[in-house]
Protein backbone atom coordinates (compact mmCIF):
# COMPACT_ATOMS: atom_id res chain seq x y z
CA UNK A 1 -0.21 15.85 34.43
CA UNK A 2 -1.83 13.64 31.58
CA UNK A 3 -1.15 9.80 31.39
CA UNK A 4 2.12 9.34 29.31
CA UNK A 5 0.95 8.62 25.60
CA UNK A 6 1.92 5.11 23.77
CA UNK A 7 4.96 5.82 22.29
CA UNK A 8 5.92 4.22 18.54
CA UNK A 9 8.97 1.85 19.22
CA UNK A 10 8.74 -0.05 15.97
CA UNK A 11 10.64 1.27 13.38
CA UNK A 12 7.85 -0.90 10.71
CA UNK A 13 5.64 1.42 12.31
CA UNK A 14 7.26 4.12 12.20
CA UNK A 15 8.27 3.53 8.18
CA UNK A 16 4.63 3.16 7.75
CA UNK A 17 4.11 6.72 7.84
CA UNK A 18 6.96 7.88 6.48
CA UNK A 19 5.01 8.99 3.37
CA UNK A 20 3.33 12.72 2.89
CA UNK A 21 0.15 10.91 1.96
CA UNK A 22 0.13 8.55 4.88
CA UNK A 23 0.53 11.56 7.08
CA UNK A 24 -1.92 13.99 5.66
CA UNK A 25 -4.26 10.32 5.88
CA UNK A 26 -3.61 10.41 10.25
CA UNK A 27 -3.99 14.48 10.04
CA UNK A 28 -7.47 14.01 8.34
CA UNK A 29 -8.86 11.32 11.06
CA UNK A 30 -7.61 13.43 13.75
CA UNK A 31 -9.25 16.64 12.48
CA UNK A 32 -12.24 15.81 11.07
CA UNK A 33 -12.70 12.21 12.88
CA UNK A 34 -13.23 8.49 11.09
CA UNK A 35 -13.67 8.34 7.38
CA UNK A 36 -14.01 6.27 4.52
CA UNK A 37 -11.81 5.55 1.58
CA UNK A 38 -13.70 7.57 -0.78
CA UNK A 39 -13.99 10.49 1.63
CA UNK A 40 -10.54 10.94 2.58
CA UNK A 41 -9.84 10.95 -1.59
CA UNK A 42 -12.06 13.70 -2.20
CA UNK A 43 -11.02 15.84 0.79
CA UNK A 44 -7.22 15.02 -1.00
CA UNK A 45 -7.65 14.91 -4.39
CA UNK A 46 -5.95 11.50 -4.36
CA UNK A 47 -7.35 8.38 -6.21
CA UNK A 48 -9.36 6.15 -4.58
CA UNK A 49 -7.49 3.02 -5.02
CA UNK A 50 -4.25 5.17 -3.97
CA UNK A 51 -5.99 5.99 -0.77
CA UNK A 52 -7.19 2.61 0.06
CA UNK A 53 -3.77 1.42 -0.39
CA UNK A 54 -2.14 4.39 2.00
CA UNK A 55 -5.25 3.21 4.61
CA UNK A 56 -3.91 -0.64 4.29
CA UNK A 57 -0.83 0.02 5.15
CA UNK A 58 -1.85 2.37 8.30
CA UNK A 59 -4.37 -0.18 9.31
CA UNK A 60 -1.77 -2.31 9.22
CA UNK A 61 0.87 -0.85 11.04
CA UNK A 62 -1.66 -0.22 13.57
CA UNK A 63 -2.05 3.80 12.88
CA UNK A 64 -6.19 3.10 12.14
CA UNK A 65 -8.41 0.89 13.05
CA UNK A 66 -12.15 -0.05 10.94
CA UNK A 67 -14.82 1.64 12.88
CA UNK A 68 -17.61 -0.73 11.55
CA UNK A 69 -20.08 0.76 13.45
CA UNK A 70 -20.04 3.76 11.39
CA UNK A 71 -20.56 1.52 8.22
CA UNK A 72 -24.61 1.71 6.60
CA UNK A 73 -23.61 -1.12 4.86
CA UNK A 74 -21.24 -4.80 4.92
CA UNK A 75 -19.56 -2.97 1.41
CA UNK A 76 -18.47 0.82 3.49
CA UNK A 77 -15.13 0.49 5.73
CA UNK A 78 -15.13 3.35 8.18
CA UNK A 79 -11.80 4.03 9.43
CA UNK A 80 -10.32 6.05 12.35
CA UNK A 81 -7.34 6.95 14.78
CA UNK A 82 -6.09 3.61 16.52
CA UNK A 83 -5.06 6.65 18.92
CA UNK A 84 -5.17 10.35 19.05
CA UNK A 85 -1.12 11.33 19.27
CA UNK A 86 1.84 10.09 17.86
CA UNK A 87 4.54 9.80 20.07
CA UNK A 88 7.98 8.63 19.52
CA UNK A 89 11.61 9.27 19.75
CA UNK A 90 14.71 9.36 17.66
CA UNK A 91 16.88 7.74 20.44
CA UNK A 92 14.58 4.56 20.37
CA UNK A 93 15.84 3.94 17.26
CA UNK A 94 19.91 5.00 17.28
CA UNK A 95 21.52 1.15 18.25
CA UNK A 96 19.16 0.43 15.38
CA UNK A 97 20.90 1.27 11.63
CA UNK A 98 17.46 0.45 9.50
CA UNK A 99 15.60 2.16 12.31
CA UNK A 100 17.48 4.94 12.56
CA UNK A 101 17.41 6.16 8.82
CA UNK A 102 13.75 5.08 8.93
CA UNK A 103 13.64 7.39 12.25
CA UNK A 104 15.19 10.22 10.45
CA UNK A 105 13.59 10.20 7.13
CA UNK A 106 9.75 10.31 9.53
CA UNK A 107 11.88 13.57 10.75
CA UNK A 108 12.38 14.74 8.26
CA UNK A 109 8.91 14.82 6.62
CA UNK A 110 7.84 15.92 9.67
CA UNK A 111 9.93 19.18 9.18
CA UNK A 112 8.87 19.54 5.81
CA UNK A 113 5.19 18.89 6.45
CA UNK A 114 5.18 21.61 9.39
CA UNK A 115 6.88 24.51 7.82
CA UNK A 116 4.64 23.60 4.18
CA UNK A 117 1.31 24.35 6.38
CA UNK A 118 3.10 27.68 8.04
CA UNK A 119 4.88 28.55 4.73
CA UNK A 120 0.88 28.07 2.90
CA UNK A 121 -0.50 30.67 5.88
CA UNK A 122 2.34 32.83 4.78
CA UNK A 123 1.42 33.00 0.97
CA UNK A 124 -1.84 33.48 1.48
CA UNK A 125 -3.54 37.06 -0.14
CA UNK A 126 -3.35 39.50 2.61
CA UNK A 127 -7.30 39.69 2.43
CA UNK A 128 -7.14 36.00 4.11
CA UNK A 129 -4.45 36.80 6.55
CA UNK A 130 -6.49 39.91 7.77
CA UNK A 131 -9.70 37.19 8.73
CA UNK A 132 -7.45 36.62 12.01
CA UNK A 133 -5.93 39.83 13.17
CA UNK A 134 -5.06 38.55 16.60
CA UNK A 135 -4.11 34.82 16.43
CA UNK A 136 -1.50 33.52 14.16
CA UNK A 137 2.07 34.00 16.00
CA UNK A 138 5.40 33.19 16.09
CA UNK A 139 7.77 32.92 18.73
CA UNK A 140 11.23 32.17 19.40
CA UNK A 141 14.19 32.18 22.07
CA UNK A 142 17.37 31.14 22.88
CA UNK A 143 17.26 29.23 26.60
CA UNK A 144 20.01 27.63 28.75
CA UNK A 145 18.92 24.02 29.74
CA UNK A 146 20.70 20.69 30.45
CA UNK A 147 18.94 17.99 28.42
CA UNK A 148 16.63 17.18 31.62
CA UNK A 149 15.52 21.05 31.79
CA UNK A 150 14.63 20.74 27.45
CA UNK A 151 12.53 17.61 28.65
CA UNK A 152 10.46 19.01 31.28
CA UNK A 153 10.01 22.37 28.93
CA UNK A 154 9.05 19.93 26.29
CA UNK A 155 6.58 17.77 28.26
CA UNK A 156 5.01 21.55 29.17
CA UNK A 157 4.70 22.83 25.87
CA UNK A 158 3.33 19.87 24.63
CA UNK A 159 0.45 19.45 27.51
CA UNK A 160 -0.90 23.58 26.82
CA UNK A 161 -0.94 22.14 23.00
CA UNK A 162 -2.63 19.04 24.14
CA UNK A 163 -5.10 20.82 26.55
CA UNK A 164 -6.32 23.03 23.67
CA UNK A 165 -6.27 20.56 21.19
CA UNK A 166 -8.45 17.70 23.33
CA UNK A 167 -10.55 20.59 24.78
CA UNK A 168 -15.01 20.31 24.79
CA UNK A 169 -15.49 22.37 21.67
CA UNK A 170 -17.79 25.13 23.44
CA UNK A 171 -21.55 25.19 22.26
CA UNK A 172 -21.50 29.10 22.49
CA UNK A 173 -22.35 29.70 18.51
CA UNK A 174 -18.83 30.82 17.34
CA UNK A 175 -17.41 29.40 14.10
CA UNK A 176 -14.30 27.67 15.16
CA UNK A 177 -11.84 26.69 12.13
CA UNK A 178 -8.82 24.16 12.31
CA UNK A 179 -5.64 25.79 13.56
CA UNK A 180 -2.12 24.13 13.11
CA UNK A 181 0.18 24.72 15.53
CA UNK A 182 3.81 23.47 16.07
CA UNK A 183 6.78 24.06 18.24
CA UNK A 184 10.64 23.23 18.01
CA UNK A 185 13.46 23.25 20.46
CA UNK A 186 16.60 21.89 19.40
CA UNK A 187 20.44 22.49 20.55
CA UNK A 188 21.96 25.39 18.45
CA UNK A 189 23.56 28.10 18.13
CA UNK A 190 23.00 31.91 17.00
């Protein structure tokens, strides 16, 4: 099993990216790596000065760090991942009110922001959806757990995503595009 990762306990944090911007900002250093300002506007269509703001406010919540090594100049700011996952749960934040609406609003963006990118696959012209034949999925089912059982399925599922997502990128030739992948389980009922 993989080291446990640094989990977000501070709600400031936490608020910090509780904006679509902020977290299409982290999704862009993961995926493509460190970046400047200027880059991460074009690849978002977002201002420059709008950027740099979102990448203040990351930096200083602690979401991205400068990587001045990067930099050809004292003028460029490279900036990356302060870390590569972002961990944290809803019950740190429940004896909390101000944490706990910040807790839930991050939530909810999150559920927005994952369905928009498998909602987007699903408009897409049929002559794009037919480049992957095999890959895309879905899945579902209906399991009978105690709340111990959903946490040890949970810290599975999340270390096959993790081992696939942190995996050497073979040198074998093959064009390899980003994938987005996500999965749910929640209490509920049919």
């Amino acid at each position: 099993m993989s080291e446990p990762k640094p989990s977000i306990v501070d709600s400031r944090v936490l608020a910090a990216m509780a904006h679509p911007v902020r977290r299409r900002l982290l999704d862009l250093l993961k995926v493509d790596g460190p970046a400047t300002a200027s880059t991460l506007a074009q690849k978002t269509g977002e201002a420059v000065g709008n950027v740099s703001h979102h990448v203040r406010a990351l930096a200083a919540a602690g979401l991205i760090e400068e990587a001045p090594e990067l930099a050809k100049d004292r003028r460029e700011r490279w900036w990356r991942r302060a870390t590569p996952s972002l961990c944290w749960s809803s019950a740190d934040f429940a004896e909390d009110a101000a944490g706990d609406a910040v807790a839930r609003a991050v939530e909810s963006l999150n559920l927005e922001r994952q369905t928009g990118h498998v909602r987007r696959w699903a408009d897409q012209p049929q002559s794009e959806q037919e480049r992957w034949p095999l890959g895309p999925f879905s899945t579902e089912g209906w399991l009978r757990v105690t709340d111990a059982e959903l946490a040890e399925f949970g810290r599975e599922v999340m270390a096959l995503v993790e081992k696939w997502a942190e995996r050497e990128i073979p040198d074998d030739g093959q064009e390899r595009e980003t994938v987005f992948t996500f999965a749910r389980a929640v209490p509920a009922r049919p």
